[in-house]
C-alpha atoms as a PDB file:
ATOM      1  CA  UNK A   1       0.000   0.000   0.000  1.00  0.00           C
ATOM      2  CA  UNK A   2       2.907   2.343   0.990  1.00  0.00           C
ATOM      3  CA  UNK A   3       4.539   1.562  -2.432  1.00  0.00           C
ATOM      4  CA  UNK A   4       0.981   2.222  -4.499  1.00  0.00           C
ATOM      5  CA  UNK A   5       0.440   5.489  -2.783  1.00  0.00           C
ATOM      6  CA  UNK A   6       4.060   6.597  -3.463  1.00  0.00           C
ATOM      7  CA  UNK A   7       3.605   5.574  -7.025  1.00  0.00           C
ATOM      8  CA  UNK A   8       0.230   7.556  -7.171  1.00  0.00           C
ATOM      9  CA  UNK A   9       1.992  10.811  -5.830  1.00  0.00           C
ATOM     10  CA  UNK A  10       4.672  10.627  -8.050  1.00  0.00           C
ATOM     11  CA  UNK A  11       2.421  10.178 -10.744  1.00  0.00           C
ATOM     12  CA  UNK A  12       0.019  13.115  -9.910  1.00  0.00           C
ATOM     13  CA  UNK A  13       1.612  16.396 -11.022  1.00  0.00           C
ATOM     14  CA  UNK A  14       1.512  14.220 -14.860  1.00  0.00           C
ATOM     15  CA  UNK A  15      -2.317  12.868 -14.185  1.00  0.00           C
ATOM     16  CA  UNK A  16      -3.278  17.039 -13.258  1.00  0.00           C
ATOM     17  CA  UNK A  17      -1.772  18.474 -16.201  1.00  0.00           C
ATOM     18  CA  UNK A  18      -3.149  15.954 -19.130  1.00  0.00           C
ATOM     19  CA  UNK A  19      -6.586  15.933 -17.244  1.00  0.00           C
ATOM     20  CA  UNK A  20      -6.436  19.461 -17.364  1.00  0.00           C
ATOM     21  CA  UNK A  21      -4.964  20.097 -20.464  1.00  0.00           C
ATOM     22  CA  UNK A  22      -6.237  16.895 -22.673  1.00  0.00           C
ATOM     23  CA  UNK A  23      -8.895  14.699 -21.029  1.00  0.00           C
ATOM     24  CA  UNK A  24     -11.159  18.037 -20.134  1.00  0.00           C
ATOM     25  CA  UNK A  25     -10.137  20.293 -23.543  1.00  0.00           C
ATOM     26  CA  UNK A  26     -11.060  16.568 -25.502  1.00  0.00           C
ATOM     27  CA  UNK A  27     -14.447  16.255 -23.473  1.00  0.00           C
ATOM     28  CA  UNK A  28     -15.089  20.329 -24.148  1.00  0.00           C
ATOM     29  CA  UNK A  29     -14.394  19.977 -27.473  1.00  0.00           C
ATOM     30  CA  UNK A  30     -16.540  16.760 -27.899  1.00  0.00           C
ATOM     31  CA  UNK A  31     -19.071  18.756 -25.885  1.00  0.00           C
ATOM     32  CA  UNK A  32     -18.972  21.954 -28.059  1.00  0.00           C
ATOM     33  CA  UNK A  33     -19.435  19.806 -31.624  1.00  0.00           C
ATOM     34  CA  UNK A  34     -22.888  18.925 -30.154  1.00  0.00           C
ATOM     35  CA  UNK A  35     -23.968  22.417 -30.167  1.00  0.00           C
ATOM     36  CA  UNK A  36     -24.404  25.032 -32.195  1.00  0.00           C
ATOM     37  CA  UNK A  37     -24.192  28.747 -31.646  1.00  0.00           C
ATOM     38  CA  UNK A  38     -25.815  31.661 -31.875  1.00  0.00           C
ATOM     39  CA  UNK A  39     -23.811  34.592 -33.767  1.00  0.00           C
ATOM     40  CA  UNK A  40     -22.757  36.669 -30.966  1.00  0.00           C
ATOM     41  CA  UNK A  41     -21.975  33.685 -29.107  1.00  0.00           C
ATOM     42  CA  UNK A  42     -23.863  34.023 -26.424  1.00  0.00           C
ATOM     43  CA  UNK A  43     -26.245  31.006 -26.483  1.00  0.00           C
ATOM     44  CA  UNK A  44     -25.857  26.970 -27.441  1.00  0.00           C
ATOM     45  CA  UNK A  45     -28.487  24.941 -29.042  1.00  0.00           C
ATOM     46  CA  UNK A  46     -28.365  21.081 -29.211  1.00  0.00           C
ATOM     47  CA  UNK A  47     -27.951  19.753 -32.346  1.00  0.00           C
ATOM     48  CA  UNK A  48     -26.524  16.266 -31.334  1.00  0.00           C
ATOM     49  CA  UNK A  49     -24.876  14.181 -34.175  1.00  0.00           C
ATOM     50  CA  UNK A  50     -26.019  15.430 -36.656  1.00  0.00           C
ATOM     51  CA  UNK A  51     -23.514  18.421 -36.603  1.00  0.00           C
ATOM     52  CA  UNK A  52     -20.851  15.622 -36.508  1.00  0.00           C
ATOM     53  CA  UNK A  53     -21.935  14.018 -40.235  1.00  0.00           C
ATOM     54  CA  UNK A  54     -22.103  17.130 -41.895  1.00  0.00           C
ATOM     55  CA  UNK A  55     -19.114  18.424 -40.941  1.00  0.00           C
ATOM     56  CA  UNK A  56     -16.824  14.973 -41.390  1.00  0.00           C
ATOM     57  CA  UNK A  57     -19.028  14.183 -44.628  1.00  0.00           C
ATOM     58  CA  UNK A  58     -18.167  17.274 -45.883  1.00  0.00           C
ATOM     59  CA  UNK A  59     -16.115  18.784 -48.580  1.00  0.00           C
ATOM     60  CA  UNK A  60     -14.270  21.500 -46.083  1.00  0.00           C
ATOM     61  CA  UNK A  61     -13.095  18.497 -44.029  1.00  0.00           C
ATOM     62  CA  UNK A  62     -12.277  16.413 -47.118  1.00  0.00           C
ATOM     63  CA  UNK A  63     -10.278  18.749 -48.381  1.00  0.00           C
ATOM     64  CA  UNK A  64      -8.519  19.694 -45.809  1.00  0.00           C
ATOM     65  CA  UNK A  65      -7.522  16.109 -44.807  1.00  0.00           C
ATOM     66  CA  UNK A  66      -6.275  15.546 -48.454  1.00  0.00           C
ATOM     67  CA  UNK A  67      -3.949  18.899 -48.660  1.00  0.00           C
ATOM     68  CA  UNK A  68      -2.774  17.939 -44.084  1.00  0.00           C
ATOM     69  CA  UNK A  69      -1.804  14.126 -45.876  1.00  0.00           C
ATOM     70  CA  UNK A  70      -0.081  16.157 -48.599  1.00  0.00           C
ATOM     71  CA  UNK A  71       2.186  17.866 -46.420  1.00  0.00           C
ATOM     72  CA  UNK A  72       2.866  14.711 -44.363  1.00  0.00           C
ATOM     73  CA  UNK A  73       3.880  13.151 -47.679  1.00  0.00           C
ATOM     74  CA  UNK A  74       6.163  15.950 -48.655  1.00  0.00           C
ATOM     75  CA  UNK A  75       7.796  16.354 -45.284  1.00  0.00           C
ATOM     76  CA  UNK A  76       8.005  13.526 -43.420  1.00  0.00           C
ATOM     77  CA  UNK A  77       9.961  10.928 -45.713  1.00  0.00           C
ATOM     78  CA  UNK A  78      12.390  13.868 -46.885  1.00  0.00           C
ATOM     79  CA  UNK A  79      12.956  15.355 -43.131  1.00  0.00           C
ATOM     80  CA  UNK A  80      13.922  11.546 -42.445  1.00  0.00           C
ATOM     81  CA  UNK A  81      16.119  10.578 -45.037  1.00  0.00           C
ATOM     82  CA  UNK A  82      18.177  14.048 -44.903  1.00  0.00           C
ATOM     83  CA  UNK A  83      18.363  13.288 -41.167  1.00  0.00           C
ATOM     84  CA  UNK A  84      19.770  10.120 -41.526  1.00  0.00           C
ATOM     85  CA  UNK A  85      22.164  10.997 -43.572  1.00  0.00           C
ATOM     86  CA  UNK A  86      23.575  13.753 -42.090  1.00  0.00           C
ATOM     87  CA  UNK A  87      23.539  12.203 -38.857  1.00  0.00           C
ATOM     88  CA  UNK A  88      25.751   9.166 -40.684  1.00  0.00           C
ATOM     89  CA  UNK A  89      28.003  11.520 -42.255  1.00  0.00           C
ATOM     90  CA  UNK A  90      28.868  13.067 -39.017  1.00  0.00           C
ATOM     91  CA  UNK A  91      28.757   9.869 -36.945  1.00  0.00           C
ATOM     92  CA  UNK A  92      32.940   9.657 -37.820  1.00  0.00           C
ATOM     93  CA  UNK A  93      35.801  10.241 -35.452  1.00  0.00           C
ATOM     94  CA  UNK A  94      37.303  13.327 -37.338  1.00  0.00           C
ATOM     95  CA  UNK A  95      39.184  16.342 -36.033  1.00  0.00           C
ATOM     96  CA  UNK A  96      36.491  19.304 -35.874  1.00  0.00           C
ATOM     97  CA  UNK A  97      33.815  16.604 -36.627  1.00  0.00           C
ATOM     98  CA  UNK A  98      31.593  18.719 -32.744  1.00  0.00           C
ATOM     99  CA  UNK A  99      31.668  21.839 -34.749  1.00  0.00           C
ATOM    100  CA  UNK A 100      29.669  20.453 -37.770  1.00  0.00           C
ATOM    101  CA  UNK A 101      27.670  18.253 -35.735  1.00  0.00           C
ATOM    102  CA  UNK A 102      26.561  21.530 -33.549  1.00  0.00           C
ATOM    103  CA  UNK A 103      25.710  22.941 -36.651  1.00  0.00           C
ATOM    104  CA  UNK A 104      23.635  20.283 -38.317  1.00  0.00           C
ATOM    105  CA  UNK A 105      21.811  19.965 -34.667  1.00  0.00           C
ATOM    106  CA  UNK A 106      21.040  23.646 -34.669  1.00  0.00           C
ATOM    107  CA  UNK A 107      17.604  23.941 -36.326  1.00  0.00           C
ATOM    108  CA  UNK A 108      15.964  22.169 -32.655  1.00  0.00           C
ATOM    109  CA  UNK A 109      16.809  25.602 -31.188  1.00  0.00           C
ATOM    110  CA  UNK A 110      14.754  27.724 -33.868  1.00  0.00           C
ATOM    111  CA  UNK A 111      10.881  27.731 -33.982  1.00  0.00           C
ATOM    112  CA  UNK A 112       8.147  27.183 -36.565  1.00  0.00           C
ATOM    113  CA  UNK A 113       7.791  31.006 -36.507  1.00  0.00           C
ATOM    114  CA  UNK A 114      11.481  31.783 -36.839  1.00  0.00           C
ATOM    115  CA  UNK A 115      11.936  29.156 -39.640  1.00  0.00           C
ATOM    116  CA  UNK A 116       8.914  30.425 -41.237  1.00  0.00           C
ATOM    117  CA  UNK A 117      10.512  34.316 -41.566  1.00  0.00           C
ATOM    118  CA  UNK A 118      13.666  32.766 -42.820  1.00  0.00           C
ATOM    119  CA  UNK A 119      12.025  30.938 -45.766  1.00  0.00           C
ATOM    120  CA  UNK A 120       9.265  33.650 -46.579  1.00  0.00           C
ATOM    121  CA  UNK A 121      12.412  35.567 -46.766  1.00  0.00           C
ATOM    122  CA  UNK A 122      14.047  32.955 -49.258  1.00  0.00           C
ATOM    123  CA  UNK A 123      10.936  31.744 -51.213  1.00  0.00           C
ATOM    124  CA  UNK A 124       8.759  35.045 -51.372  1.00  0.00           C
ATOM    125  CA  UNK A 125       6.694  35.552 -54.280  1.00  0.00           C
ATOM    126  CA  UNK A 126       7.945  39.451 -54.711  1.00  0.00           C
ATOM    127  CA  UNK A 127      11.533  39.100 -53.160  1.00  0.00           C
ATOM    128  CA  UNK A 128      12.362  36.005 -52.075  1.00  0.00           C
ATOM    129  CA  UNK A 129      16.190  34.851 -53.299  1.00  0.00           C
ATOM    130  CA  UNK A 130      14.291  31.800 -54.627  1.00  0.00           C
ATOM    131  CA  UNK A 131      11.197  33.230 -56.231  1.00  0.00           C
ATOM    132  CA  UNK A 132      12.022  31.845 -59.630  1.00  0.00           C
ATOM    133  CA  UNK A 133      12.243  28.174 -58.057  1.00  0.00           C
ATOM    134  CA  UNK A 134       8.901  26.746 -59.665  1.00  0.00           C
ATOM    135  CA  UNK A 135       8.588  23.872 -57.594  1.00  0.00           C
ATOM    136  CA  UNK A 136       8.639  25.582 -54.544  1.00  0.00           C
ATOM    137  CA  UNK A 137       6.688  28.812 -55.751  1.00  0.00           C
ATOM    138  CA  UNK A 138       4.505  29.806 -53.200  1.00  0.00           C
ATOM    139  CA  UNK A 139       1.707  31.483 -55.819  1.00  0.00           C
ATOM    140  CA  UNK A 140       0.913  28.660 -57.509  1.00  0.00           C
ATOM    141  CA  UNK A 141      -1.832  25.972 -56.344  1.00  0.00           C
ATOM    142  CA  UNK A 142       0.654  22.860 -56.959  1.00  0.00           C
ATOM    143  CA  UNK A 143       3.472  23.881 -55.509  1.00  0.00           C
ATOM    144  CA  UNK A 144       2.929  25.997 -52.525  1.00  0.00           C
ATOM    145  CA  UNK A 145       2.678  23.058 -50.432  1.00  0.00           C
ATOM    146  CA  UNK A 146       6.418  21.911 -51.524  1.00  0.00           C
ATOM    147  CA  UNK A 147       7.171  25.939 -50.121  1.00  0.00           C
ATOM    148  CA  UNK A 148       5.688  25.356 -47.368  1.00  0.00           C
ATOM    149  CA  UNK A 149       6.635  21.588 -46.509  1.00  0.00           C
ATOM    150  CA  UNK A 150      10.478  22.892 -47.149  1.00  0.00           C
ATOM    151  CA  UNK A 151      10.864  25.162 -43.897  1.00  0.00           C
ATOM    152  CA  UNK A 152       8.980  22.367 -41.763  1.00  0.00           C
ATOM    153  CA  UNK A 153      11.768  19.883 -42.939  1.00  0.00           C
ATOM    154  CA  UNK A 154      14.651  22.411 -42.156  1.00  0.00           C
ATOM    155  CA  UNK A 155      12.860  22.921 -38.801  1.00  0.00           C
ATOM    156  CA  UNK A 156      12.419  19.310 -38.177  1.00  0.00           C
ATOM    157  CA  UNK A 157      15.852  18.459 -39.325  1.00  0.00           C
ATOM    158  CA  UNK A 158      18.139  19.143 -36.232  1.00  0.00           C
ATOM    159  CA  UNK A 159      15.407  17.091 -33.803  1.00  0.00           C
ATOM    160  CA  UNK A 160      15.990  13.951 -36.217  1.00  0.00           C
ATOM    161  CA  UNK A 161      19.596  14.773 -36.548  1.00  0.00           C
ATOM    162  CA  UNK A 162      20.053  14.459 -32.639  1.00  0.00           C
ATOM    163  CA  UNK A 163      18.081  11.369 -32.447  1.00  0.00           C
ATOM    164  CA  UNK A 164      19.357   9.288 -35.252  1.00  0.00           C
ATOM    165  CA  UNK A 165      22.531  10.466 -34.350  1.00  0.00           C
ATOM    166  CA  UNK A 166      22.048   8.774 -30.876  1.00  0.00           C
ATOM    167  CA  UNK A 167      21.158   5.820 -32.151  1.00  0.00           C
ATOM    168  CA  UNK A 168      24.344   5.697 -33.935  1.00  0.00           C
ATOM    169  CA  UNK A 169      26.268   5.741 -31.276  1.00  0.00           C
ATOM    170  CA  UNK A 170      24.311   3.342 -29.148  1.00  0.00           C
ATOM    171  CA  UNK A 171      25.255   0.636 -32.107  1.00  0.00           C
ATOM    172  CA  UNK A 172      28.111  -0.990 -30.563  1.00  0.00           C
ATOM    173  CA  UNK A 173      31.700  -1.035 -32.499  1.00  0.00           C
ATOM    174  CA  UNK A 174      31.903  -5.352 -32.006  1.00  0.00           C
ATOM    175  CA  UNK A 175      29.035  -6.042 -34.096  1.00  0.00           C
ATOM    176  CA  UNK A 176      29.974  -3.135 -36.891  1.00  0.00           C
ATOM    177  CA  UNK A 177      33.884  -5.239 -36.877  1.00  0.00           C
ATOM    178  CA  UNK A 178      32.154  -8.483 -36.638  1.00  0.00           C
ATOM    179  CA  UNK A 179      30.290  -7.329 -40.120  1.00  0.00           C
ATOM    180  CA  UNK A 180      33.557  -5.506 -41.869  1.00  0.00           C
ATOM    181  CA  UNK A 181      35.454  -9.346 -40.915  1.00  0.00           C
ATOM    182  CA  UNK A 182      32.232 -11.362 -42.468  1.00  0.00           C
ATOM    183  CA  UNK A 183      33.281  -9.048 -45.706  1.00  0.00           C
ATOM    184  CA  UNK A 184      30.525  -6.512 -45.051  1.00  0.00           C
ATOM    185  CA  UNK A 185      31.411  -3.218 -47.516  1.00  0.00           C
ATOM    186  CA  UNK A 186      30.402   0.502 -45.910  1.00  0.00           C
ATOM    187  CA  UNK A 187      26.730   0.090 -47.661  1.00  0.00           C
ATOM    188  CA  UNK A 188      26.309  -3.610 -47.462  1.00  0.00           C
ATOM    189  CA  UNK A 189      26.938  -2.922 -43.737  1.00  0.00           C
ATOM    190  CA  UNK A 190      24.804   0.102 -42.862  1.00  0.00           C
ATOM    191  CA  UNK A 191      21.642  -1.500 -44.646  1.00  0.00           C
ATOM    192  CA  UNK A 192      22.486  -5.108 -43.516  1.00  0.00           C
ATOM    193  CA  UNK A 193      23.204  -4.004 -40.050  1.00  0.00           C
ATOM    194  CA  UNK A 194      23.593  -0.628 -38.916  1.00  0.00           C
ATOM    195  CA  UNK A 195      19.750   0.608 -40.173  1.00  0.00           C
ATOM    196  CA  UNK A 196      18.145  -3.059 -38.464  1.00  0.00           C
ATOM    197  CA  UNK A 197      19.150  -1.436 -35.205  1.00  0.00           C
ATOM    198  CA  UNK A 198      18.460   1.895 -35.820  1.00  0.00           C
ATOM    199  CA  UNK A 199      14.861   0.845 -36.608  1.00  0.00           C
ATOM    200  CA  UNK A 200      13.196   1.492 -32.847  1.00  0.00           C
ATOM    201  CA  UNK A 201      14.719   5.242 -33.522  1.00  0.00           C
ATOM    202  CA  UNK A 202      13.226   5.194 -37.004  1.00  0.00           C
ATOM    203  CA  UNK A 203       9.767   4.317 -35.966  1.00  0.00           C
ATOM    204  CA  UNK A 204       9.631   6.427 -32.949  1.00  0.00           C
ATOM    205  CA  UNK A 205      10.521   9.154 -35.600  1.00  0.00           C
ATOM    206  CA  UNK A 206       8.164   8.445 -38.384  1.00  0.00           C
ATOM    207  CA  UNK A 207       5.342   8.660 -35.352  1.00  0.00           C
ATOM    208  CA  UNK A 208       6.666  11.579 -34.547  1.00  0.00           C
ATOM    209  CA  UNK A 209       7.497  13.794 -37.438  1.00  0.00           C
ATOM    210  CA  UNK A 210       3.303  12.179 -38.486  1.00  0.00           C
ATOM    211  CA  UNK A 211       2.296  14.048 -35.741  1.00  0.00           C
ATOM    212  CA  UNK A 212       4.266  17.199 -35.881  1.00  0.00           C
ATOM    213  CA  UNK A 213       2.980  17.326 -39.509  1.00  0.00           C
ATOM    214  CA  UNK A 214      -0.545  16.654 -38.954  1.00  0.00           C
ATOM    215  CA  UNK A 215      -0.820  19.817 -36.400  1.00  0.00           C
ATOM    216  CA  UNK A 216       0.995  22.063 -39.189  1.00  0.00           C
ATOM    217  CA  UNK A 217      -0.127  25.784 -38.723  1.00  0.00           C
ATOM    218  CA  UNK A 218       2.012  28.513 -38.021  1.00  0.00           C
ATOM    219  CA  UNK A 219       4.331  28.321 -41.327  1.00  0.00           C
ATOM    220  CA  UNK A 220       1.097  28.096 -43.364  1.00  0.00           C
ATOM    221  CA  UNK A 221      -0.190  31.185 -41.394  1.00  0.00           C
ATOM    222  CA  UNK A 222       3.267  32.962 -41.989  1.00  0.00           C
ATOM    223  CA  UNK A 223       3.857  32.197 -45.542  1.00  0.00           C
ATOM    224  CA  UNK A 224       0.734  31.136 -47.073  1.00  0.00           C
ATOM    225  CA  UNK A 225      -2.300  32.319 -44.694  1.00  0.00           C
ATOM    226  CA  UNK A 226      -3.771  29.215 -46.525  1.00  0.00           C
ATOM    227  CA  UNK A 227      -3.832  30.198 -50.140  1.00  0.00           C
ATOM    228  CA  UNK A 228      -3.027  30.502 -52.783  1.00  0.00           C
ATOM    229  CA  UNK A 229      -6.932  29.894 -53.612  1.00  0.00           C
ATOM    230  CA  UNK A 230      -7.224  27.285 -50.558  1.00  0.00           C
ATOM    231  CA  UNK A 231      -4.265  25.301 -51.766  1.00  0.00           C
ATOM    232  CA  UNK A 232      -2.446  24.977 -48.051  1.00  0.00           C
ATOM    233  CA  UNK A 233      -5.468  25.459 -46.007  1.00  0.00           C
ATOM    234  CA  UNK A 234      -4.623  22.044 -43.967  1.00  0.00           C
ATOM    235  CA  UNK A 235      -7.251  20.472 -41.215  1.00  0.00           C
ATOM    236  CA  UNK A 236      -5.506  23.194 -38.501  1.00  0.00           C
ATOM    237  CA  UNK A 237      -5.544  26.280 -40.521  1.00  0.00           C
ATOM    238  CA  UNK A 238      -9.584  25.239 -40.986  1.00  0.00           C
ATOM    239  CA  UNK A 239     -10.227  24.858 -37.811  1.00  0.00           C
ATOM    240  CA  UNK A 240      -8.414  27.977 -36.539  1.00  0.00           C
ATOM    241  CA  UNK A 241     -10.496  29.769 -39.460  1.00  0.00           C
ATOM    242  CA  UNK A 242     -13.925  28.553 -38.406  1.00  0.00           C
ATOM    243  CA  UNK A 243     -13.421  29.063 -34.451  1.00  0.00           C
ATOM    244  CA  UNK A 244     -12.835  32.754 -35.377  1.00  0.00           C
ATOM    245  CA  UNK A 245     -16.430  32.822 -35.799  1.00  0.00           C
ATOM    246  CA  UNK A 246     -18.855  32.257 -32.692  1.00  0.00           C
ATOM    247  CA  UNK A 247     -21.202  30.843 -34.754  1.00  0.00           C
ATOM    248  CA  UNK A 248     -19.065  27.994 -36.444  1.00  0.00           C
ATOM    249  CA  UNK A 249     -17.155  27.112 -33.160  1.00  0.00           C
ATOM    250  CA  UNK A 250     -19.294  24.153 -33.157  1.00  0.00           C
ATOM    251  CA  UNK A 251     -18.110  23.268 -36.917  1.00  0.00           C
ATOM    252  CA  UNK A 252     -14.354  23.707 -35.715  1.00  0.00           C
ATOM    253  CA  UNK A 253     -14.687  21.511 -32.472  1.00  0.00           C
ATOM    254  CA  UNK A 254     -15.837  18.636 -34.626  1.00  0.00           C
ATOM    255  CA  UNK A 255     -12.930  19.051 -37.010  1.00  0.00           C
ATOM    256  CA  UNK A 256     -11.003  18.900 -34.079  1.00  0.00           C
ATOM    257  CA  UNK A 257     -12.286  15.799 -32.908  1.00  0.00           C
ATOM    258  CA  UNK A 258     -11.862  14.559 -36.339  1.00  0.00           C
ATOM    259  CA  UNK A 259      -8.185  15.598 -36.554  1.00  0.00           C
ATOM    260  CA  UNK A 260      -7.704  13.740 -33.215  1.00  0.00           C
ATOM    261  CA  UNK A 261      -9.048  10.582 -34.493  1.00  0.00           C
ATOM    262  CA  UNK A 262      -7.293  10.409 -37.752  1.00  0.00           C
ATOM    263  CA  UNK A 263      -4.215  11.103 -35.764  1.00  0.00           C
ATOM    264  CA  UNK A 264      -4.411   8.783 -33.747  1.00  0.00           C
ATOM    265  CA  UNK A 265      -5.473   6.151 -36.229  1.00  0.00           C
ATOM    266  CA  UNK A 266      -2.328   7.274 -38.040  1.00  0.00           C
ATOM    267  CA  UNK A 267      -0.415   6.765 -35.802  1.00  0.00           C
ATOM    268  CA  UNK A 268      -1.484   3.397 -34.602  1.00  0.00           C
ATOM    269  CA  UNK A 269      -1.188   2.234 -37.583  1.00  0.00           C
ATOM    270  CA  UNK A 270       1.826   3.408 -38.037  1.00  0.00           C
ATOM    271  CA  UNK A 271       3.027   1.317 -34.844  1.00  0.00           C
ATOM    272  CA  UNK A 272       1.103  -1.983 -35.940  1.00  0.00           C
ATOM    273  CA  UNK A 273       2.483  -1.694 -39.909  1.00  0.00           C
ATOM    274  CA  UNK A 274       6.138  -0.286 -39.132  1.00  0.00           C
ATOM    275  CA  UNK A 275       6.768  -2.596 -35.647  1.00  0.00           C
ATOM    276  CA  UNK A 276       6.936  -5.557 -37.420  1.00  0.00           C
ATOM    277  CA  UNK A 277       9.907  -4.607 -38.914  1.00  0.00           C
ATOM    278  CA  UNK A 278      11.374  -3.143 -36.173  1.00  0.00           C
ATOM    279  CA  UNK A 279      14.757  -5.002 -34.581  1.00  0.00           C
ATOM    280  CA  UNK A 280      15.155  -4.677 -30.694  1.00  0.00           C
ATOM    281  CA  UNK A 281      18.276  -5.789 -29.529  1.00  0.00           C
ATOM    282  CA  UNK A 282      16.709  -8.671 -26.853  1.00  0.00           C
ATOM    283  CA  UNK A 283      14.784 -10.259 -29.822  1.00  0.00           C
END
């Protein structure tokens, strides 16, 4: 008994906050999509489920889930694969070898915002260094995403650098010598044995790069505001549109909700799909 209560006061300050901050803000927002309010705000009227089906059935929330799996698509296998690398290329026992990795680890320090200004600065329509870029021109409906995704990766890219980076060095040097005497080249030997273990640090990314991607807002607010003609307007930038108006808080809960769900389906599935590929060193 001693042990369980010591447990369940160590465990409190972590139960307050995400009751708090995510059980009650989930129940308030599944609350608020069963109502519907007046314009000023001021009153709620039941309206039960049926608020629910014509918001997810809709074309607003179809459309913004397509252009939100867009941006996952553009961001999260590129943000990966750059990491990787540049955490391999800097995994090496070189003179100066801290300075570059300090560099490539950098971008964790900046935010969205911050990463944002830099790239409106590079990719602006008007002034931008980049403006004549066409794949990543920010006034056309087919490529603003690409603008967009591009800062997100650059911001991303210093969290996965760390990470994979980590995971790196937690491979240990007998097995990497055990593969080079078996006749293991470099490649042969980072996809045949380096990448196996690295795979726990891989999926834990992928999850969480997914989610970082499906809550996208602030560089579309910065550098798009959600156009051009609708073209970046992801689930978040809807939902921050329609809560703007009292009357259509009710709309953006339940694209909330939805967001949460498709998240988290996402995301499981990500787990259930990925895991089984996944090498732990005790198997």
């Amino acid at each position: 008994m001693r042990e369980a209560l010591t447990a369940y006061a160590m465990l409190a300050p972590s139960l307050i906050v995400f009751g708090v901050f995510f059980f009650y803000a989930l129940y308030e927002l599944g609350r608020l999509g069963f109502h519907e309010r007046n314009r000023t705000g001021t009153r709620e009227r039941w309206v039960g489920v049926e608020q629910y089906t014509d918001v997810l059935g809709g074309d607003a929330f179809r459309d913004g889930l397509f252009i939100t799996l867009q941006f996952v698509v553009w961001t999260v296998p590129a943000g990966l694969v750059l990491g990787v690398l540049l955490a391999v290329a800097a995994h090496r026992r070189l003179k100066g070898i801290r300075f570059f990795q300090t560099v490539f680890a950098s971008t964790v320090a900046t935010s969205v915002a911050v990463a944002s200004v830099i790239f409106f600065v590079l990719i602006n329509p008007s002034v931008g260094y980049l403006r004549e870029v066409d794949f990543i021109s920010l006034e056309s409906t087919s490529s603003a995403i690409r603008g967009v995704a591009l800062s997100s990766i650059w911001q991303n890219l210093g969290l996965t650098f760390i990470i994979v980076l980590a995971g790196l060095q937690a491979v240990p040097d007998e097995v990497l010598e055990a593969a080079t005497l078996d006749g293991y080249g470099p490649i042969r030997r980072f996809f045949r044995v380096t990448l196996p273990l690295l795979s726990p640090t891989l999926l834990f990314l992928v999850v969480v790069l997914t989610v970082f991607a499906f809550q996208a807002f602030a560089q579309i607010d910065i550098l798009t505001q959600g156009g051009p003609a609708g073209s970046t307007e992801t689930l978040v930038f809807k939902i921050f549109r329609l809560a703007l108006e009292p009357r259509t808080v009710g709309e953006a809960a339940v694209m909330g909700v939805g967001l949460f769900f498709v998240t988290l389906v996402v995301a499981l599935g990500q787990f259930l799909l990925i895991e089984r590929r996944v090498h732990y060193g005790d198997r």
